[in-house]
N, C-alpha and C. Protein backbone atom coordinates (compact mmCIF):
# COMPACT_ATOMS: atom_id res chain seq x y z
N UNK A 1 -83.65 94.00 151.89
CA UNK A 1 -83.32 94.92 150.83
C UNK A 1 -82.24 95.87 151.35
N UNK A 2 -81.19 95.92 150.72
CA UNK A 2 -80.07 96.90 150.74
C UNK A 2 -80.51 98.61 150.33
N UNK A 3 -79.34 99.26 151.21
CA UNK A 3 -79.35 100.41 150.93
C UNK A 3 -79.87 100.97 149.03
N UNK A 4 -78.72 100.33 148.85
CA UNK A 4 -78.29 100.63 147.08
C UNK A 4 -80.25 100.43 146.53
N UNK A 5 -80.30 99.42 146.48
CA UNK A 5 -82.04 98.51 145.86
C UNK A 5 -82.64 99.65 146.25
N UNK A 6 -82.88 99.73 147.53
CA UNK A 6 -83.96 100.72 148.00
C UNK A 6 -84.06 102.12 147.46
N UNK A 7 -83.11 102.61 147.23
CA UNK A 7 -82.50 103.85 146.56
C UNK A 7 -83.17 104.01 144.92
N UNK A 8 -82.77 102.73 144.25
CA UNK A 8 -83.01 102.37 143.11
C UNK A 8 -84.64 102.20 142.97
N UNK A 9 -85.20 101.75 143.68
CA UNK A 9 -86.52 101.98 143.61
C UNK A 9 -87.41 102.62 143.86
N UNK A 10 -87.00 103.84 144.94
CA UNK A 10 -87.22 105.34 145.22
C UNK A 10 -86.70 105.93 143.83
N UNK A 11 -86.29 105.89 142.86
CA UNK A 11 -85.50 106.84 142.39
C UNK A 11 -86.50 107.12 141.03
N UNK A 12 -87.40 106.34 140.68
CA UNK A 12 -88.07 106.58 139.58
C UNK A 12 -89.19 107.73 140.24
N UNK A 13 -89.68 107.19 141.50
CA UNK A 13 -90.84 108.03 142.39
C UNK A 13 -90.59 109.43 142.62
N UNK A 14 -89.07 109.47 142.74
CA UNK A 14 -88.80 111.10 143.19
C UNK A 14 -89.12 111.68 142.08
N UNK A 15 -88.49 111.34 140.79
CA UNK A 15 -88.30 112.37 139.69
C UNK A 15 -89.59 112.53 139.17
N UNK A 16 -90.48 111.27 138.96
CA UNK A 16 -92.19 111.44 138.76
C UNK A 16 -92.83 112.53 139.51
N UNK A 17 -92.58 112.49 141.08
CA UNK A 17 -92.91 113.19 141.95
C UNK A 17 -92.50 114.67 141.35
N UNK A 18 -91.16 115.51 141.39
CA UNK A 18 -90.48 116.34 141.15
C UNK A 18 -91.08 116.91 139.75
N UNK A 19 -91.51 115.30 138.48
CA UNK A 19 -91.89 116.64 137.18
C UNK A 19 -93.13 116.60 137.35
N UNK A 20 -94.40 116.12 138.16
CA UNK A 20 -95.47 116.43 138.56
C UNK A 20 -95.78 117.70 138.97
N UNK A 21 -95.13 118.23 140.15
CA UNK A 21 -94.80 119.12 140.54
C UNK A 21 -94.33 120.37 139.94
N UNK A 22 -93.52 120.44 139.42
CA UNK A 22 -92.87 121.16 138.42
C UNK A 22 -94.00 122.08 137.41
N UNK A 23 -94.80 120.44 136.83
CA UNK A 23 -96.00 120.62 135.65
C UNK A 23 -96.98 121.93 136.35
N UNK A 24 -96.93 121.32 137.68
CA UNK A 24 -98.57 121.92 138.72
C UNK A 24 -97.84 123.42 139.01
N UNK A 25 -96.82 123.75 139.38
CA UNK A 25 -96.49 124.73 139.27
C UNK A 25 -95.54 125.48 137.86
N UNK A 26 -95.63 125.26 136.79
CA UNK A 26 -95.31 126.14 136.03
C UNK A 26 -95.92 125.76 134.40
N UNK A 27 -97.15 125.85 134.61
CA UNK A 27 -98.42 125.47 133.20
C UNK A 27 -98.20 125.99 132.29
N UNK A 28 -97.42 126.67 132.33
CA UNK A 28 -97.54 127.59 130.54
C UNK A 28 -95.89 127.43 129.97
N UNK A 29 -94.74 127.07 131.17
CA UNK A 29 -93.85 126.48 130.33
C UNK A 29 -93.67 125.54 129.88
N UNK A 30 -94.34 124.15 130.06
CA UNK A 30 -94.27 122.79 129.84
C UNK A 30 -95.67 122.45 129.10
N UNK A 31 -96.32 123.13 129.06
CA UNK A 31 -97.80 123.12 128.16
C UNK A 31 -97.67 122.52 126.58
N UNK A 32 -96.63 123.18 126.25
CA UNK A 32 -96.13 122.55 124.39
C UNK A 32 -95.53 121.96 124.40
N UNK A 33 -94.64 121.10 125.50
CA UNK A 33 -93.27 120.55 125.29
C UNK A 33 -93.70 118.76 125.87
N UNK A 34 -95.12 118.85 125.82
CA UNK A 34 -95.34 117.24 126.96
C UNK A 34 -96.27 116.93 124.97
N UNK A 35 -95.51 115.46 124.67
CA UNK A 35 -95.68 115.03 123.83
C UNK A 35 -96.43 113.63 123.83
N UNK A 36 -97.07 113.44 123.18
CA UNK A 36 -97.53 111.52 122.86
C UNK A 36 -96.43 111.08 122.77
N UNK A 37 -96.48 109.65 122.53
CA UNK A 37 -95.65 108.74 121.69
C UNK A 37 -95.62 108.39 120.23
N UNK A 38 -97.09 108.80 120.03
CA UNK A 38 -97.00 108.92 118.46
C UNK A 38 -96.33 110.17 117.70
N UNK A 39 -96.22 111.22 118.58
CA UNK A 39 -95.39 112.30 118.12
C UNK A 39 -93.79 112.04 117.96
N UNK A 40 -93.76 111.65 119.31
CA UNK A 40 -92.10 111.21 119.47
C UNK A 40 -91.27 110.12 118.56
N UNK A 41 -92.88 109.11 118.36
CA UNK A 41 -92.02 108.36 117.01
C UNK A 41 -91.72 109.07 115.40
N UNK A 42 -92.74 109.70 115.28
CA UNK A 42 -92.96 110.26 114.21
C UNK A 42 -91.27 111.52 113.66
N UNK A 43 -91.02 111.82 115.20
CA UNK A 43 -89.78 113.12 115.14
C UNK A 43 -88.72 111.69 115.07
N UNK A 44 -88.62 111.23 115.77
CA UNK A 44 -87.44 109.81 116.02
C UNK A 44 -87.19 109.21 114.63
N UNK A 45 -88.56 109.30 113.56
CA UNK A 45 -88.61 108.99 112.32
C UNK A 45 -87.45 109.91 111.28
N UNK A 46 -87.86 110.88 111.31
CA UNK A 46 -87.74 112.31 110.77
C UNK A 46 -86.10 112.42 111.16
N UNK A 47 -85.66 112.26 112.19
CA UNK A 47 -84.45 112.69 112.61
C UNK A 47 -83.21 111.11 112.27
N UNK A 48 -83.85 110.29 112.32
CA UNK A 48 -83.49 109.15 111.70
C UNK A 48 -83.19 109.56 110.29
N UNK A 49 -83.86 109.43 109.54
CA UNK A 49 -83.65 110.06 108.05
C UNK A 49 -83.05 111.02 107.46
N UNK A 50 -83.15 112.03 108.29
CA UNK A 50 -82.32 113.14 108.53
C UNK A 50 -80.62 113.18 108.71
N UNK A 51 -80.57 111.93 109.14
CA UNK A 51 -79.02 111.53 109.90
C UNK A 51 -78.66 110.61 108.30
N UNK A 52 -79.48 109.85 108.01
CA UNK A 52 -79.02 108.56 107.17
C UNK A 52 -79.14 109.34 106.15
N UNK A 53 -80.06 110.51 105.56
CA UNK A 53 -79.78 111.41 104.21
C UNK A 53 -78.71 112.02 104.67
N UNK A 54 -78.08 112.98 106.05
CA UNK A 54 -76.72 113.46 105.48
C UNK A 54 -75.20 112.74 105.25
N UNK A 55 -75.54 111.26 105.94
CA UNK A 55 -74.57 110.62 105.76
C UNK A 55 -74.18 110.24 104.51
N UNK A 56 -75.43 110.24 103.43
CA UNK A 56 -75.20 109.92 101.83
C UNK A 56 -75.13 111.27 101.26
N UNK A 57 -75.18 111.92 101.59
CA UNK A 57 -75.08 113.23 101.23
C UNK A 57 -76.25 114.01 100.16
N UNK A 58 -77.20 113.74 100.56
CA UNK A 58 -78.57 113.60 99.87
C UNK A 58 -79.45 115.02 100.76
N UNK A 59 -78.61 115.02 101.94
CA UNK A 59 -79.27 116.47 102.81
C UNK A 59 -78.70 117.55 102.59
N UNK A 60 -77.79 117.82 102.11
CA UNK A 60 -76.77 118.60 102.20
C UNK A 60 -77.25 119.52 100.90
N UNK A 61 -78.10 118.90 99.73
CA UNK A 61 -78.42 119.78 99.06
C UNK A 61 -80.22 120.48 99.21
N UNK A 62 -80.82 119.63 100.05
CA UNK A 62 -82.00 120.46 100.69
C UNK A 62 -81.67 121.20 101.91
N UNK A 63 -80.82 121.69 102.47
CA UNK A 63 -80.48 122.23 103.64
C UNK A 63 -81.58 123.51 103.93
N UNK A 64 -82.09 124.26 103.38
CA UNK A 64 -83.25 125.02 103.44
C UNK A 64 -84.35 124.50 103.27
N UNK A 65 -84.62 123.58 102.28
CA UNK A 65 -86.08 123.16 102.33
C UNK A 65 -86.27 121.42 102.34
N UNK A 66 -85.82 120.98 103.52
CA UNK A 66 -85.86 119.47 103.79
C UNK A 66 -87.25 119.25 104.26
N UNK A 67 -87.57 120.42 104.54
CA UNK A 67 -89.34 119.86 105.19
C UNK A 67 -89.96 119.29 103.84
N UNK A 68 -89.97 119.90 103.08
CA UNK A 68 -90.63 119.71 101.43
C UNK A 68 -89.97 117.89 100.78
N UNK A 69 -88.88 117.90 101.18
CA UNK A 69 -88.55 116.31 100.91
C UNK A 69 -88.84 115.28 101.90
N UNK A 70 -88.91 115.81 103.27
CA UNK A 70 -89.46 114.84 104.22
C UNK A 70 -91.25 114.12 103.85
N UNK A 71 -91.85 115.70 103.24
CA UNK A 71 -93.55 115.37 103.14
C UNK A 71 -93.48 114.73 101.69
N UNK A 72 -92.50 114.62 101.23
CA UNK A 72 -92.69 113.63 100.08
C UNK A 72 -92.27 112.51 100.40
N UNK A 73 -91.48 112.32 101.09
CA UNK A 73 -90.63 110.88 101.05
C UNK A 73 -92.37 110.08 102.31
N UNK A 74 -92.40 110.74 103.39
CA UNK A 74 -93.73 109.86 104.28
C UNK A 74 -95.03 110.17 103.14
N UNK A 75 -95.31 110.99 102.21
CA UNK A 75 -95.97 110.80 101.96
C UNK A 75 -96.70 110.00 100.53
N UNK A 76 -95.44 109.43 99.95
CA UNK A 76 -95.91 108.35 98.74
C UNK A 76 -95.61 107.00 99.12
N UNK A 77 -96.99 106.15 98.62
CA UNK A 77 -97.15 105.44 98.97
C UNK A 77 -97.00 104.27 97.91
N UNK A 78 -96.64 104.92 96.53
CA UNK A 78 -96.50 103.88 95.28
C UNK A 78 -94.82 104.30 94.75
N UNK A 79 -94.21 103.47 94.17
CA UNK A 79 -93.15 103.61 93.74
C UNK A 79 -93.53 104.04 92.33
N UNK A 80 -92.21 105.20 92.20
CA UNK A 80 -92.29 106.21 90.69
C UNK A 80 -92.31 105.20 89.82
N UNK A 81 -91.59 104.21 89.73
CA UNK A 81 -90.89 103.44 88.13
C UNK A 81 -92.16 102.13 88.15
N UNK A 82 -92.25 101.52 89.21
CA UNK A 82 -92.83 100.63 88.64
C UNK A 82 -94.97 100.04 89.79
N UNK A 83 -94.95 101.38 90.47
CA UNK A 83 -96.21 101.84 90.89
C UNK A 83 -96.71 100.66 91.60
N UNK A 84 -96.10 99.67 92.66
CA UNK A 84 -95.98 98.57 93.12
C UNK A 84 -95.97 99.68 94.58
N UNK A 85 -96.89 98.92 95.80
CA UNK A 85 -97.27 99.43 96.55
C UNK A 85 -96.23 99.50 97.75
N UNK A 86 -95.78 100.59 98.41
CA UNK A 86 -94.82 100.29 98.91
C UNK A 86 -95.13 99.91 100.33
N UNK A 87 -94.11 98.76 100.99
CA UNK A 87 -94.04 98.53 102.30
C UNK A 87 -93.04 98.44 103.32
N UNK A 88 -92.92 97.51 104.19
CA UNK A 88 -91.91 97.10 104.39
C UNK A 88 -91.01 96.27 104.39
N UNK A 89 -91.10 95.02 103.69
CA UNK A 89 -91.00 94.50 102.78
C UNK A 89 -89.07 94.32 102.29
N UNK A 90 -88.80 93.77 102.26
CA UNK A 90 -87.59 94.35 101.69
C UNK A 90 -87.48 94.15 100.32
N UNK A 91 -88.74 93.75 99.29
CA UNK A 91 -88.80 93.82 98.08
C UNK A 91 -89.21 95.25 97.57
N UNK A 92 -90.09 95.36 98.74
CA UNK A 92 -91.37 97.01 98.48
C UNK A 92 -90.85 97.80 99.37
N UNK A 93 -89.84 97.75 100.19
CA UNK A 93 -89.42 98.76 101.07
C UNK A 93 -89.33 100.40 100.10
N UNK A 94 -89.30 101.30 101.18
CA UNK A 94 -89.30 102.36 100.12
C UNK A 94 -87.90 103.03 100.34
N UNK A 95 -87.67 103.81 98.98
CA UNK A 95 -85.97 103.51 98.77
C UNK A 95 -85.65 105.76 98.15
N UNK A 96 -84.93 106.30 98.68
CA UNK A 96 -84.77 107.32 98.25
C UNK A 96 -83.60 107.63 96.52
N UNK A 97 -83.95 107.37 95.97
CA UNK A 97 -83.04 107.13 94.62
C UNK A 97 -82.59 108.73 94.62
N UNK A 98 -81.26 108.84 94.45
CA UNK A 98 -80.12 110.17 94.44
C UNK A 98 -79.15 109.75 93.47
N UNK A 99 -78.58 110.75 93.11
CA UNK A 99 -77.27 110.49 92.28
C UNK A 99 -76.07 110.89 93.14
N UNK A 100 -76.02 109.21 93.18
CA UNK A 100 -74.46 109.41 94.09
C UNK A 100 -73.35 110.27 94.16
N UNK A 101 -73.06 110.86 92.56
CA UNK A 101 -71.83 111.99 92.81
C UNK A 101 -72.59 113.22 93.30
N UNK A 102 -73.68 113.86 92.51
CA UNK A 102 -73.98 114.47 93.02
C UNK A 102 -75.01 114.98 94.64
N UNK A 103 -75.87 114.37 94.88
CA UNK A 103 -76.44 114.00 95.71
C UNK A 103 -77.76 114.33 95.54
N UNK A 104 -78.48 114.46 94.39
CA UNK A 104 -79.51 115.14 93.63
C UNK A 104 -80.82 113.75 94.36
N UNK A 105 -81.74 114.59 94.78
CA UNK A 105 -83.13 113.01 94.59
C UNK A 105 -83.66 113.46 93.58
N UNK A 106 -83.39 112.14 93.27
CA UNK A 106 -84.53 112.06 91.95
C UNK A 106 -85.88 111.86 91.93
N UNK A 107 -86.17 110.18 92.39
CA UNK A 107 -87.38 109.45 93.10
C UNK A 107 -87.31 108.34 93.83
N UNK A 108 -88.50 108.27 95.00
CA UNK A 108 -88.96 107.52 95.40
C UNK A 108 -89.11 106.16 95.17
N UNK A 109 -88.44 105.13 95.30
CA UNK A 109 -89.01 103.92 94.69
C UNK A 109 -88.69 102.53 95.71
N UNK A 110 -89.09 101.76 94.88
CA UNK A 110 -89.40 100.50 95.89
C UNK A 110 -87.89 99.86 95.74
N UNK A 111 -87.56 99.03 96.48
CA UNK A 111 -86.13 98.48 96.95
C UNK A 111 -85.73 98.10 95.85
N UNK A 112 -86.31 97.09 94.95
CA UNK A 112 -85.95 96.19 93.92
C UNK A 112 -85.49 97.16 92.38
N UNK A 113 -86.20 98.19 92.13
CA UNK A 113 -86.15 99.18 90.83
C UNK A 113 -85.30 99.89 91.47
N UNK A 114 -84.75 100.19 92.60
CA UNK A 114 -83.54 100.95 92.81
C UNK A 114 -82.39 100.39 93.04
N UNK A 115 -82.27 98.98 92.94
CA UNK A 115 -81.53 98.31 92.58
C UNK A 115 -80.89 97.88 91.48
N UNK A 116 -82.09 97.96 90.24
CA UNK A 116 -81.96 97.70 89.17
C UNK A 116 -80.97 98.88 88.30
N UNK A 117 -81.65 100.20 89.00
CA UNK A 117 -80.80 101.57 88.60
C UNK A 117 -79.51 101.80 88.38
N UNK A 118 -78.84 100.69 89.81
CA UNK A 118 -77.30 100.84 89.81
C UNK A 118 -76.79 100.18 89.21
């Protein structure tokens, strides 16, 4: 084994080592900030959507209260128009319906009835 390899395989151990350490000595700054993975997907979710609503321009008019459209959008589970269960699916996928000039949401709906819309 070469210099370089050896290095490379020390290198995950130090930094494990280093935020172990870190944790053991400073408990009350890293106490809120050490997350699951179910958290991290859940924000990875959120910030995903977040990016793909301002690119349609669909964020830009909740800019104060996007929390209130985020807990609607994860939290329906039937489409408005035609109450067909949503999944993932790319028939039942779930679909944010806006008005393109303006950037208004309207509703929630499944892939296929927001297709039909346009």
């Amino acid at each position: 084994m070469d210099r370089k390899e050896y290095n490379k395989s020390k290198t995950y151990d130090r930094q494990q080592y280093h935020r172990e350490r870190y944790l053991r000595l400073n408990p009350n700054k890293t106490r809120f900030k050490i997350k699951s993975d179910e958290e991290r997907k859940k924000n990875r979710s959120i910030t995903e959507k977040k990016h793909d609503w301002k690119r349609r321009g669909v964020y830009d008019n909740f800019n104060d209260n996007y929390k209130t459209l985020i807990k609607i959008y994860f939290s329906t589970k039937y489409c408005d128009n035609c109450a067909i269960e949503l999944n993932t699916n790319t028939k039942t996928r779930k679909c944010l319906d806006h008005c393109h000039k303006s950037g208004y949401f309207r509703n929630i709906l499944c892939h296929s009835c927001n297709v039909k819309l346009k």
